[in-house]
N, C-alpha and C. Protein backbone atom coordinates (compact mmCIF):
# COMPACT_ATOMS: atom_id res chain seq x y z
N UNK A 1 87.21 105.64 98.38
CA UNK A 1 88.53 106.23 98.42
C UNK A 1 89.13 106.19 97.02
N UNK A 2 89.63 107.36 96.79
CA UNK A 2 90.72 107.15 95.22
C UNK A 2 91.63 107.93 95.47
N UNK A 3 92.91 107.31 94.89
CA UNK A 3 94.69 107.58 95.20
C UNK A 3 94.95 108.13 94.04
N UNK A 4 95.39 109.03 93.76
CA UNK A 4 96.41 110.06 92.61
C UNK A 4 97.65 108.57 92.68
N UNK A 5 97.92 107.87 91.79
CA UNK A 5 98.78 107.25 91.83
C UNK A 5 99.89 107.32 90.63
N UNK A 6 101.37 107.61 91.29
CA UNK A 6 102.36 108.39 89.84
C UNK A 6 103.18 107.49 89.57
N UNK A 7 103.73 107.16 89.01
CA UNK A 7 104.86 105.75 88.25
C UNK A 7 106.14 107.04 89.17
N UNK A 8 107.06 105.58 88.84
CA UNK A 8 108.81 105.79 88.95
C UNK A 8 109.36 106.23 87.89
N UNK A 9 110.57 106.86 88.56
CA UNK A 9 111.01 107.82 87.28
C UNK A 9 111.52 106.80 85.82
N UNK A 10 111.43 105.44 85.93
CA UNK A 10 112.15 105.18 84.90
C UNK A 10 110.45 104.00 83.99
N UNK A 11 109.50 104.33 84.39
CA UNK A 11 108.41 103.24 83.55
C UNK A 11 107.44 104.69 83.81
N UNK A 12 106.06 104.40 83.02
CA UNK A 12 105.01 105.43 82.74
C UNK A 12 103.91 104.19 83.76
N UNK A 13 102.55 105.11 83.28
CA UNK A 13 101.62 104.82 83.98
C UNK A 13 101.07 103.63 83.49
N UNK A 14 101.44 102.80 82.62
CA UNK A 14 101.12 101.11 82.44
C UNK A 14 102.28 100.17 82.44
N UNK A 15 103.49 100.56 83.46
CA UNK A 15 103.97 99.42 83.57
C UNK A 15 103.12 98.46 84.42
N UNK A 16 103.88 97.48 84.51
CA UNK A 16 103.26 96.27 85.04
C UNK A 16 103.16 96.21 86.09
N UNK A 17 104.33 96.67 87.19
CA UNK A 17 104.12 97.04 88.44
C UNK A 17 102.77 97.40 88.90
N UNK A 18 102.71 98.52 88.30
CA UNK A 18 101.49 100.18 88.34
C UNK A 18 100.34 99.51 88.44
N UNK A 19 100.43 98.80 87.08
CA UNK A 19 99.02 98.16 86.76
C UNK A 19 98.20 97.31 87.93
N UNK A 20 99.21 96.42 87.88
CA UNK A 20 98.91 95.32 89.03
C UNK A 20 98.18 95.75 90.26
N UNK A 21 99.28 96.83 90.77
CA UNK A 21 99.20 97.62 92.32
C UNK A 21 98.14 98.02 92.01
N UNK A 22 97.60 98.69 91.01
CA UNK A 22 95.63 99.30 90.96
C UNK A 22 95.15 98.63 90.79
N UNK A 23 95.61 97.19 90.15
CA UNK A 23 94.54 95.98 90.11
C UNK A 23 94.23 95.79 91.94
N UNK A 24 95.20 95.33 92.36
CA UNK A 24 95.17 95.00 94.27
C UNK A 24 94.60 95.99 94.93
N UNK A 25 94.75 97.21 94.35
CA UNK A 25 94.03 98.47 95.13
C UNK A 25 92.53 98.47 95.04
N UNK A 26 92.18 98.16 94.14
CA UNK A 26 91.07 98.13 93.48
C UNK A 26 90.17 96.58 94.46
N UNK A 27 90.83 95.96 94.26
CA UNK A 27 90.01 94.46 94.97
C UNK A 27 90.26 95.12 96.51
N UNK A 28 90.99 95.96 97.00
CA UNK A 28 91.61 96.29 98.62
C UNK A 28 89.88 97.45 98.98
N UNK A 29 89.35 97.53 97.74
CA UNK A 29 88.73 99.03 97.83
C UNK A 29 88.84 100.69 97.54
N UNK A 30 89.94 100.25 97.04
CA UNK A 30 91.04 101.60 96.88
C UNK A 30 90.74 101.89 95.31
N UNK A 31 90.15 102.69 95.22
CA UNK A 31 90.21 103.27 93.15
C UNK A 31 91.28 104.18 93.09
N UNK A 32 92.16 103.61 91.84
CA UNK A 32 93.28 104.66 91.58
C UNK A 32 92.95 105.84 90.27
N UNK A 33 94.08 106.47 90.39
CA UNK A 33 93.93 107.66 89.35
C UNK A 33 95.00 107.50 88.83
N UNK A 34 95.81 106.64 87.89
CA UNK A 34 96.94 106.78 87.03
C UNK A 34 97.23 107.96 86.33
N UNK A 35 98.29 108.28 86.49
CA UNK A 35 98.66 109.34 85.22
C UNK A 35 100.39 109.58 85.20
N UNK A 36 100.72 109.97 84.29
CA UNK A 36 101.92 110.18 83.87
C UNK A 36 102.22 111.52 83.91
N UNK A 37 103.92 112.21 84.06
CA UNK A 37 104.59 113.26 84.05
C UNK A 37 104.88 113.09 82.63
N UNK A 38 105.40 114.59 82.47
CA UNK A 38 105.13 115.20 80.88
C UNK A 38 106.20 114.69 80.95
N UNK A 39 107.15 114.35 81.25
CA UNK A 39 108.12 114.12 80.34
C UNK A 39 108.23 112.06 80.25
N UNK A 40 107.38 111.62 80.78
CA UNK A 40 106.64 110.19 80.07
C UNK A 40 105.99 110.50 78.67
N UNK A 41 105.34 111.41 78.73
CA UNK A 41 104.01 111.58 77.82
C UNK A 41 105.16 111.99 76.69
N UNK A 42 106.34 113.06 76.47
CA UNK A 42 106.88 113.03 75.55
C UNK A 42 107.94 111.84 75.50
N UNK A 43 108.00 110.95 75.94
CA UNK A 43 108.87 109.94 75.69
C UNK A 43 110.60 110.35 75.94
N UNK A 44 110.65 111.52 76.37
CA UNK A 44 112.14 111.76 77.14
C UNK A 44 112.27 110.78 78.43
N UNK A 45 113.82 110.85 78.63
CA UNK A 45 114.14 110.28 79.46
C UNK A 45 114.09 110.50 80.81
N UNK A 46 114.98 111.77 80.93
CA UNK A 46 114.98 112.54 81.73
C UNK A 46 114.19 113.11 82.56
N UNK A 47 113.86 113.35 83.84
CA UNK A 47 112.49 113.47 84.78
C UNK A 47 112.43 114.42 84.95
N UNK A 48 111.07 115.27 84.75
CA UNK A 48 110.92 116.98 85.12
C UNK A 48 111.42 116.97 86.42
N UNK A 49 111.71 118.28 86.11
CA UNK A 49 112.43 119.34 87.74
C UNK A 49 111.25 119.35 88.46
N UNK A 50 111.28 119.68 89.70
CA UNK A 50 110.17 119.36 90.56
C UNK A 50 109.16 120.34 90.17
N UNK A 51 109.56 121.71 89.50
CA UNK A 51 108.12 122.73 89.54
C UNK A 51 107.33 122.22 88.77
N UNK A 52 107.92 121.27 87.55
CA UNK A 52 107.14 120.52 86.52
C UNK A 52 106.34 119.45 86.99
N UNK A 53 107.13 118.64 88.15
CA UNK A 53 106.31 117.42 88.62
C UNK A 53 105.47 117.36 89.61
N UNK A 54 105.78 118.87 90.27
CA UNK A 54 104.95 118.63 91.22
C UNK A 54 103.43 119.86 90.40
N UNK A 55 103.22 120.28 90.14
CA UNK A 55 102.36 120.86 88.81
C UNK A 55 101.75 119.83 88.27
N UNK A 56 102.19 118.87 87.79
CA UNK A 56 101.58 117.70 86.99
C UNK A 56 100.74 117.05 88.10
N UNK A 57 101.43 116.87 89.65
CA UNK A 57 100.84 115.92 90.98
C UNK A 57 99.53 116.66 91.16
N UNK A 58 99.90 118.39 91.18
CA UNK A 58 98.47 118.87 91.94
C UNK A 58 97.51 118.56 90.95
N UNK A 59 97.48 118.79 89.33
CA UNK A 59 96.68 118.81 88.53
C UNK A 59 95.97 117.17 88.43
N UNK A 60 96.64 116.31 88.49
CA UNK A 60 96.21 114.88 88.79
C UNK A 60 95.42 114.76 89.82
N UNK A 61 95.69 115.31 90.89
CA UNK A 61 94.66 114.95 92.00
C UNK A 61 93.54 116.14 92.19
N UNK A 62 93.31 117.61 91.15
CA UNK A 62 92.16 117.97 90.82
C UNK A 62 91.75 117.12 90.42
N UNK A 63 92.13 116.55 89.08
CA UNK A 63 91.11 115.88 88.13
C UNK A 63 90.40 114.74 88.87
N UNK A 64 91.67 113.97 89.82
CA UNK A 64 90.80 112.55 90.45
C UNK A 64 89.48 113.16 91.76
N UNK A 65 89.74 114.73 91.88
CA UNK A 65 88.67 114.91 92.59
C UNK A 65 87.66 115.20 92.28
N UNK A 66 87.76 115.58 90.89
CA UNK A 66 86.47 116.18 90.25
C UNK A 66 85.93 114.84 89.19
N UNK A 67 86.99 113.59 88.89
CA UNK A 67 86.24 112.41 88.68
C UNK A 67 85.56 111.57 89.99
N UNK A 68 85.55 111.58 91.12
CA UNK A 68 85.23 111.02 91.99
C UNK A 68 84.69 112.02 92.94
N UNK A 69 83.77 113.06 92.95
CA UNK A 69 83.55 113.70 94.14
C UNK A 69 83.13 113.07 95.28
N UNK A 70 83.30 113.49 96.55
CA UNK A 70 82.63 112.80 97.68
C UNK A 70 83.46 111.95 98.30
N UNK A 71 84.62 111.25 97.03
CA UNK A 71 85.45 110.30 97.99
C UNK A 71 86.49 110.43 98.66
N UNK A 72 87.15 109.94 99.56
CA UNK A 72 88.14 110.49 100.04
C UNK A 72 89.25 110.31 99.45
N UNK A 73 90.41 111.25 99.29
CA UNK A 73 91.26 111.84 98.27
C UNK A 73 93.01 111.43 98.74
N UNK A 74 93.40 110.34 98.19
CA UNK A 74 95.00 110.43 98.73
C UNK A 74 95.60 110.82 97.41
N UNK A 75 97.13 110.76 97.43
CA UNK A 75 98.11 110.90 96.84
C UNK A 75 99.29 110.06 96.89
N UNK A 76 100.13 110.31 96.52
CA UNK A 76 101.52 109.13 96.17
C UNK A 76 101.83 108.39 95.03
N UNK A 77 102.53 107.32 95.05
CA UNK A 77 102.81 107.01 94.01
C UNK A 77 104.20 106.26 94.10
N UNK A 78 104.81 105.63 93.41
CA UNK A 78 105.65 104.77 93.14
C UNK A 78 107.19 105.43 93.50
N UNK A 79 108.23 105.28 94.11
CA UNK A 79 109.56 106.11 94.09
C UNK A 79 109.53 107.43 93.85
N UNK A 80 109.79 107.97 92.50
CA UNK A 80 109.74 109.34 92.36
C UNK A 80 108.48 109.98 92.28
N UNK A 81 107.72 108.91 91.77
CA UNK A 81 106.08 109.75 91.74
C UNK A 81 105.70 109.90 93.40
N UNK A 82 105.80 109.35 93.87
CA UNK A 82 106.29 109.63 95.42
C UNK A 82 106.59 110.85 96.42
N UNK A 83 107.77 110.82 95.92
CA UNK A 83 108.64 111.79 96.19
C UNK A 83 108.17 113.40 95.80
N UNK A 84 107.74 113.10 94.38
CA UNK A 84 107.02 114.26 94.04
C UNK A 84 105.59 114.71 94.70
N UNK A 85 104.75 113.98 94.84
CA UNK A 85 103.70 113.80 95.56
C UNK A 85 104.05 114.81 97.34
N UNK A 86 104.99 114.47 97.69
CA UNK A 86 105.39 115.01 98.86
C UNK A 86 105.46 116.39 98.48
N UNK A 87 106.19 116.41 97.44
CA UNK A 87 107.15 117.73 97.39
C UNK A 87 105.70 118.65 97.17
N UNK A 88 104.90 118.58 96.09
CA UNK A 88 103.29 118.86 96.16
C UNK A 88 102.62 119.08 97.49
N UNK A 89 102.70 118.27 98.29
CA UNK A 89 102.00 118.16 99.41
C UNK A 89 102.70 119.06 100.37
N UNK A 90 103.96 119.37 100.64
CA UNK A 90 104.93 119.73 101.42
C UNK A 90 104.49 121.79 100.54
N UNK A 91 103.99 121.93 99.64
CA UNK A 91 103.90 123.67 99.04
C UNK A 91 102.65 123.59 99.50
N UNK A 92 101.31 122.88 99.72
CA UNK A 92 100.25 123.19 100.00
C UNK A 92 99.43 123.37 98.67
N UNK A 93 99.64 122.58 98.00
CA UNK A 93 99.28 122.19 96.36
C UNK A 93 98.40 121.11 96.49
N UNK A 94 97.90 120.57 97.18
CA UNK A 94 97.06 118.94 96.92
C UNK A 94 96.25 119.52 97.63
N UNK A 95 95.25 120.64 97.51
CA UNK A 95 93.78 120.84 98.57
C UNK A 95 93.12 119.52 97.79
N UNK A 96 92.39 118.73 99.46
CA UNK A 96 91.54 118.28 99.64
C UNK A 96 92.31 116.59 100.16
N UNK A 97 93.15 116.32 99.38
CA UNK A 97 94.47 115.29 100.05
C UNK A 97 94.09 114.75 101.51
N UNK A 98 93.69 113.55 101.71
CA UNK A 98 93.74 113.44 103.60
C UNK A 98 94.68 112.48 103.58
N UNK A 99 95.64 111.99 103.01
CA UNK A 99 96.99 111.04 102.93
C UNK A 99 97.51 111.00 101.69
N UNK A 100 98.97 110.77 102.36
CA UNK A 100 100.04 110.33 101.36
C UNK A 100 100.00 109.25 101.39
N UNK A 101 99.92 108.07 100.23
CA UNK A 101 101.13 106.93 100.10
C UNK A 101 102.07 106.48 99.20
N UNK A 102 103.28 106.13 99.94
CA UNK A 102 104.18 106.13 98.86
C UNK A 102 104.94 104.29 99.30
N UNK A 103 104.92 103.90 97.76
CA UNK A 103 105.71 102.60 97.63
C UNK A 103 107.09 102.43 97.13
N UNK A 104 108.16 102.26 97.73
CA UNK A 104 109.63 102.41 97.54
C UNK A 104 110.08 104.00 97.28
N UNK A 105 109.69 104.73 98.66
CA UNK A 105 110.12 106.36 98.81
C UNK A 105 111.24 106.56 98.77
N UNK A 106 112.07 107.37 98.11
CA UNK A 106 113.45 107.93 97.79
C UNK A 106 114.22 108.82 98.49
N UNK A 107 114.74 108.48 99.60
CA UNK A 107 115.36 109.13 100.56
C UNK A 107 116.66 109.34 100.35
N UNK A 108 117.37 108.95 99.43
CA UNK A 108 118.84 109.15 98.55
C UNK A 108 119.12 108.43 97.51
N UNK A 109 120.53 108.80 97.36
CA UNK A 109 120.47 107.77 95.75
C UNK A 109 120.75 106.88 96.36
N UNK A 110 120.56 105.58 95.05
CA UNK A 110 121.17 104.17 95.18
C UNK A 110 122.06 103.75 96.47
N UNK A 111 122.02 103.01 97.54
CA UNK A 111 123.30 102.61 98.74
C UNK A 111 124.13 103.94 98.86
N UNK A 112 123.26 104.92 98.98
CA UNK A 112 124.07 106.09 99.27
C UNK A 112 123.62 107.05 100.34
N UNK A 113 123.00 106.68 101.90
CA UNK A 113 122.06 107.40 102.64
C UNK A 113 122.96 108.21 103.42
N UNK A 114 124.44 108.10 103.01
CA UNK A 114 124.84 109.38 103.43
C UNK A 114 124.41 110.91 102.57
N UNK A 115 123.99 110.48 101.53
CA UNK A 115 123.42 111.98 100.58
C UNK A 115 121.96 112.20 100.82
N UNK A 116 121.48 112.04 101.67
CA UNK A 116 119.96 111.89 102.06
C UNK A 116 119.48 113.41 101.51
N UNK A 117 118.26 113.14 100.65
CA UNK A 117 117.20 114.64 100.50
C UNK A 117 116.99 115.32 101.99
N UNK A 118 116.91 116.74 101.95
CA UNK A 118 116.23 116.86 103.11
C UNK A 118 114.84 116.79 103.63
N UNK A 119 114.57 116.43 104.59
CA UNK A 119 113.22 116.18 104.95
C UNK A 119 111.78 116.96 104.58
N UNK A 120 111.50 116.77 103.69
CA UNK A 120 110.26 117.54 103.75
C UNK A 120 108.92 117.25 103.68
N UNK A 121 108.86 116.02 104.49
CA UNK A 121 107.39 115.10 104.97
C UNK A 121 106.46 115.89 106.24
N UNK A 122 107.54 116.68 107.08
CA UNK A 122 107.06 117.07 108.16
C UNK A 122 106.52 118.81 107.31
N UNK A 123 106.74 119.33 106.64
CA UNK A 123 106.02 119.99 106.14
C UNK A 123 104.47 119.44 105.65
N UNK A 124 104.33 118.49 105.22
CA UNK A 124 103.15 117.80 104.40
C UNK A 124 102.03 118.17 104.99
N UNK A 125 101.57 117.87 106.18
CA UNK A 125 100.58 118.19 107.43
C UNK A 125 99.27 116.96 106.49
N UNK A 126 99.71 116.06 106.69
CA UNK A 126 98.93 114.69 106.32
C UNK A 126 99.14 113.47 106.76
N UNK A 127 98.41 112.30 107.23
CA UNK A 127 98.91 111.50 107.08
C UNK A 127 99.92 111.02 105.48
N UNK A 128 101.08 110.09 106.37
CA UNK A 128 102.03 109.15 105.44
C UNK A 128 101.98 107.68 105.70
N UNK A 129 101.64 106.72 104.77
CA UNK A 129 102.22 105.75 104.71
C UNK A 129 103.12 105.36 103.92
N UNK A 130 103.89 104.68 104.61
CA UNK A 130 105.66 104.49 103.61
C UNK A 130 105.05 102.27 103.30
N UNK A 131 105.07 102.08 102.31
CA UNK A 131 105.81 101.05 101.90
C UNK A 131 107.11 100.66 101.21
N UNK A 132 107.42 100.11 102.26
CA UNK A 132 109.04 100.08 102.22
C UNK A 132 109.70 98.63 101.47
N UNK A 133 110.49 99.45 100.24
CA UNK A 133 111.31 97.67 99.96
C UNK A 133 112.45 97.36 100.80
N UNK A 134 113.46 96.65 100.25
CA UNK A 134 115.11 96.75 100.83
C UNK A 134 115.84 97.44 101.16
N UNK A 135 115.76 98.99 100.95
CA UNK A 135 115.64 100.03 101.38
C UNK A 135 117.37 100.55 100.85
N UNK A 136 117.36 99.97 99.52
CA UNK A 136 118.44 100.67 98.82
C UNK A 136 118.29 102.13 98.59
N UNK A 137 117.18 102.42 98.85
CA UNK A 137 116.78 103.69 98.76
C UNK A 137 116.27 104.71 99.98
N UNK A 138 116.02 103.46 100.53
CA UNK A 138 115.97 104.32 101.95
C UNK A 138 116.09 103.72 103.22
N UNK A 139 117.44 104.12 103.43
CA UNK A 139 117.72 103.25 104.40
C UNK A 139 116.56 103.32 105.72
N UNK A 140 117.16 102.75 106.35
CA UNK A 140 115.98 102.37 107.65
C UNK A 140 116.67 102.71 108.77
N UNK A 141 117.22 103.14 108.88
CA UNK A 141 118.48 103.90 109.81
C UNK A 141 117.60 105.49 110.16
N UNK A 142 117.56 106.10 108.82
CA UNK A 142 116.68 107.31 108.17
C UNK A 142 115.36 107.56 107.84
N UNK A 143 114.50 106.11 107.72
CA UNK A 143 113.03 106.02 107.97
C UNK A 143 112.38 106.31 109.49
N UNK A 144 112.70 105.15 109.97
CA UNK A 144 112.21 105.12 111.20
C UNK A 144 112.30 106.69 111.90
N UNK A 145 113.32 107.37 111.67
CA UNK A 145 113.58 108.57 112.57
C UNK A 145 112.04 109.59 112.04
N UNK A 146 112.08 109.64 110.53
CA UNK A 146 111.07 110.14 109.99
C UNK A 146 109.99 109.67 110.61
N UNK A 147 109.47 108.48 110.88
CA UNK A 147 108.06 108.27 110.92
C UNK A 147 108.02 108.62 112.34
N UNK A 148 108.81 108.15 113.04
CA UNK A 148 108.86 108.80 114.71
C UNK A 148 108.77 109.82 114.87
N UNK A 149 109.30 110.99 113.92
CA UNK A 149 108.83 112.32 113.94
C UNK A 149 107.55 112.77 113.71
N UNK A 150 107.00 111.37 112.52
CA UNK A 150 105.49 112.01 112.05
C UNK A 150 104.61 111.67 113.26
N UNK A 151 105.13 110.76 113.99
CA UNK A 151 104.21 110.29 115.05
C UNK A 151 103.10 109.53 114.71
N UNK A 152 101.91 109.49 115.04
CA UNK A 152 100.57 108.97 114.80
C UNK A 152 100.06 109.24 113.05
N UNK A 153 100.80 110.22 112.63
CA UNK A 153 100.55 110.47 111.16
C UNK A 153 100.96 109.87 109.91
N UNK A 154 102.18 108.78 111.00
CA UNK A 154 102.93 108.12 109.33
C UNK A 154 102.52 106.22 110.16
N UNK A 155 102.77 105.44 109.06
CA UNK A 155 102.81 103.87 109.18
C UNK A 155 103.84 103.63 108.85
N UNK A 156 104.67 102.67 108.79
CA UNK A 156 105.79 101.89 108.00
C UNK A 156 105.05 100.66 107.66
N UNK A 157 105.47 99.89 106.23
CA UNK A 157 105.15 98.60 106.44
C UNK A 157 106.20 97.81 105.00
N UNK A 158 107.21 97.08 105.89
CA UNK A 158 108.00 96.48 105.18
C UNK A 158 108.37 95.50 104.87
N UNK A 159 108.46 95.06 103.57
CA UNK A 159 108.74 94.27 102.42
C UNK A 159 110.33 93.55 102.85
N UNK A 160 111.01 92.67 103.46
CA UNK A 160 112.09 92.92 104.02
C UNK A 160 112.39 92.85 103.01
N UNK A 161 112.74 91.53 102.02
CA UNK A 161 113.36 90.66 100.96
C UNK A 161 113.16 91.41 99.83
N UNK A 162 112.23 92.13 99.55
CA UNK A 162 111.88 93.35 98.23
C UNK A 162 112.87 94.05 97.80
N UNK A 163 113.15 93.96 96.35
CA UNK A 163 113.85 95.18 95.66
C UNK A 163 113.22 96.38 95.53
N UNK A 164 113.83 97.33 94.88
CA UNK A 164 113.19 98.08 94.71
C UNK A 164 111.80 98.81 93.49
N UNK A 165 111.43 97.04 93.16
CA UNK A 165 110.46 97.21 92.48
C UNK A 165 109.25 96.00 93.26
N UNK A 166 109.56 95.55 94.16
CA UNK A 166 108.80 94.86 95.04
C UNK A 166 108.87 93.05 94.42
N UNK A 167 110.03 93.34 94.17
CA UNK A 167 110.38 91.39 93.52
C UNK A 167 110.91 90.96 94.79
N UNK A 168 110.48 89.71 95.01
CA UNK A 168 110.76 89.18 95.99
C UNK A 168 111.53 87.90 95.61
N UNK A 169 112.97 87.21 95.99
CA UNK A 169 113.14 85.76 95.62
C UNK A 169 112.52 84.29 95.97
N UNK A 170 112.23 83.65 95.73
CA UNK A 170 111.50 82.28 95.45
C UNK A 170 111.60 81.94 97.39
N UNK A 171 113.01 82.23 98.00
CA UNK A 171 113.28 82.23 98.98
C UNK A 171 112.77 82.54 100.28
N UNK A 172 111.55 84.15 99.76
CA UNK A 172 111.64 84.82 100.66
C UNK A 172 110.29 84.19 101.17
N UNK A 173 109.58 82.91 100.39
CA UNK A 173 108.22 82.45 101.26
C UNK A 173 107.07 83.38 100.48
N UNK A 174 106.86 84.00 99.67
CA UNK A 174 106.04 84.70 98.92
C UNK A 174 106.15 84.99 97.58
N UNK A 175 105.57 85.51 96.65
CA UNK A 175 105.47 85.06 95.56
C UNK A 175 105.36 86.91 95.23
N UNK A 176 105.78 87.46 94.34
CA UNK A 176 105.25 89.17 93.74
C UNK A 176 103.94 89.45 93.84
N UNK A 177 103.12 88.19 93.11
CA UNK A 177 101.54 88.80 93.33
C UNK A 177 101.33 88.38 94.84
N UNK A 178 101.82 87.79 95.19
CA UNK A 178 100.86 88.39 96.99
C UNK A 178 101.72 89.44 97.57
N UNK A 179 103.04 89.51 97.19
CA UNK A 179 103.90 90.64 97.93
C UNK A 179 102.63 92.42 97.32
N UNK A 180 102.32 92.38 95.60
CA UNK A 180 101.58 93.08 95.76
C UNK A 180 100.09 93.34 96.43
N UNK A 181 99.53 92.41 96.42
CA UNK A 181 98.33 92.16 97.42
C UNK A 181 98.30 92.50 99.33
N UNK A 182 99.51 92.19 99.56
CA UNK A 182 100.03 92.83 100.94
C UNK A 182 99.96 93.66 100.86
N UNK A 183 100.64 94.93 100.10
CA UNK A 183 100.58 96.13 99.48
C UNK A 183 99.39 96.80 99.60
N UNK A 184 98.46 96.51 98.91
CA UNK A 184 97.29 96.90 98.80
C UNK A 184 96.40 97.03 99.87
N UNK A 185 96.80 95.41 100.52
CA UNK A 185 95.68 95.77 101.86
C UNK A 185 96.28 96.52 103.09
N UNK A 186 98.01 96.43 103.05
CA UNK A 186 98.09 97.50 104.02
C UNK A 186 98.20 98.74 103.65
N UNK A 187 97.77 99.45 102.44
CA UNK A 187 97.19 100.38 102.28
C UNK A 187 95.44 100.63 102.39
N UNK A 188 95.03 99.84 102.59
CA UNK A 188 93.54 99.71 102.41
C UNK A 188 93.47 100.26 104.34
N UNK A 189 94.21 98.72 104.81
CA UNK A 189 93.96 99.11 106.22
C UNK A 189 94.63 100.39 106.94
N UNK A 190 95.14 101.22 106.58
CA UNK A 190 96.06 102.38 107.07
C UNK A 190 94.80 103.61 106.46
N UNK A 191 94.24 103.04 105.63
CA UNK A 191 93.14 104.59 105.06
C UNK A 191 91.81 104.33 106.29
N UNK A 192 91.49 103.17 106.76
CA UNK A 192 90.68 102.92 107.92
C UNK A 192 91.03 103.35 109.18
N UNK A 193 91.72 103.88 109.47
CA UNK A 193 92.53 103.86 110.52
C UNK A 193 91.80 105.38 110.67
């Protein structure tokens, strides 16, 4: 199996997060495909408009198909790489794709799920798995309804105590590197399925 895997809109494809999560993916069985949106690669701030990002998603997961033929092919990626990943998946841009996964998915801004995106997972026609943090970003009010819609096609699996970069406090009984290692294998076990 190898994952098109996209950073958050605010780190590129070697933050530490990223790294890690393909390190755990990698021991889970999972080979990733890192890559960055052009506007990482030019060092702007600002995050391409979706025709840009989601263009960058399909072209990432050619390349991870034509570096890996034979294996089976997901997508997703971190918050916005995420999000974009969908939006890709949702035009019929990711041939060959047999899942999404996405880690801290962006269902509105910041404590704001009254401004919710509109749905466009149920366009996707793929499996989804959501790993979910604290859900400053998406509430859980607004998940659950989603995955109940996807039915048999989506997972949830949540991080309660997680920010939205998967830090957990000293408190919560776990430590970041196993919170990412959880990660990994319930993505490992959701591609078995």
């Amino acid at each position: 199996m190898v994952a098109g895997l996209a950073h958050g809109a605010g780190a590129g494809m070697t933050h530490p997060f990223l790294e890690k999560l393909a390190g755990e993916l990698a021991s889970a069985g999972v080979a990733t495909f890192r890559y960055q949106f052009p506007y990482m690669e030019e060092r702007r701030r600002v995050p391409d408009r979706p025709p840009v990002a989601t263009a960058a998603v399909a072209a990432a997961v050619r390349a991870a198909a034509e570096a890996a033929p034979g294996l089976t092919l997901i997508a997703g990626g971190k918050s916005f790489g995420g999000r974009m990943s969908s939006q890709a998946a949702s035009q019929g841009l990711l041939e060959g794709v047999r899942g999404l996964v996405f880690f801290g998915f962006p269902l509105h801004p910041p404590n704001k799920p009254g401004r919710s995106a509109p749905n466009i997972l149920a366009r996707c026609r793929c499996r989804c798995s959501f790993c979910r943090d604290a859900g400053y970003l998406a509430d859980l009010n607004l998940l659950q309804p989603i995955c109940a819609d996807l039915g048999s096609q989506a997972t949830l699996h949540i991080i309660e105590s997680a920010d939205h970069s998967f830090h957990v406090l000293k408190s919560a009984g776990k430590s970041d590197p196993e919170v990412l290692r959880e990660l990994a294998q319930a993505t490992a076990s959701w591609l078995t399925i």
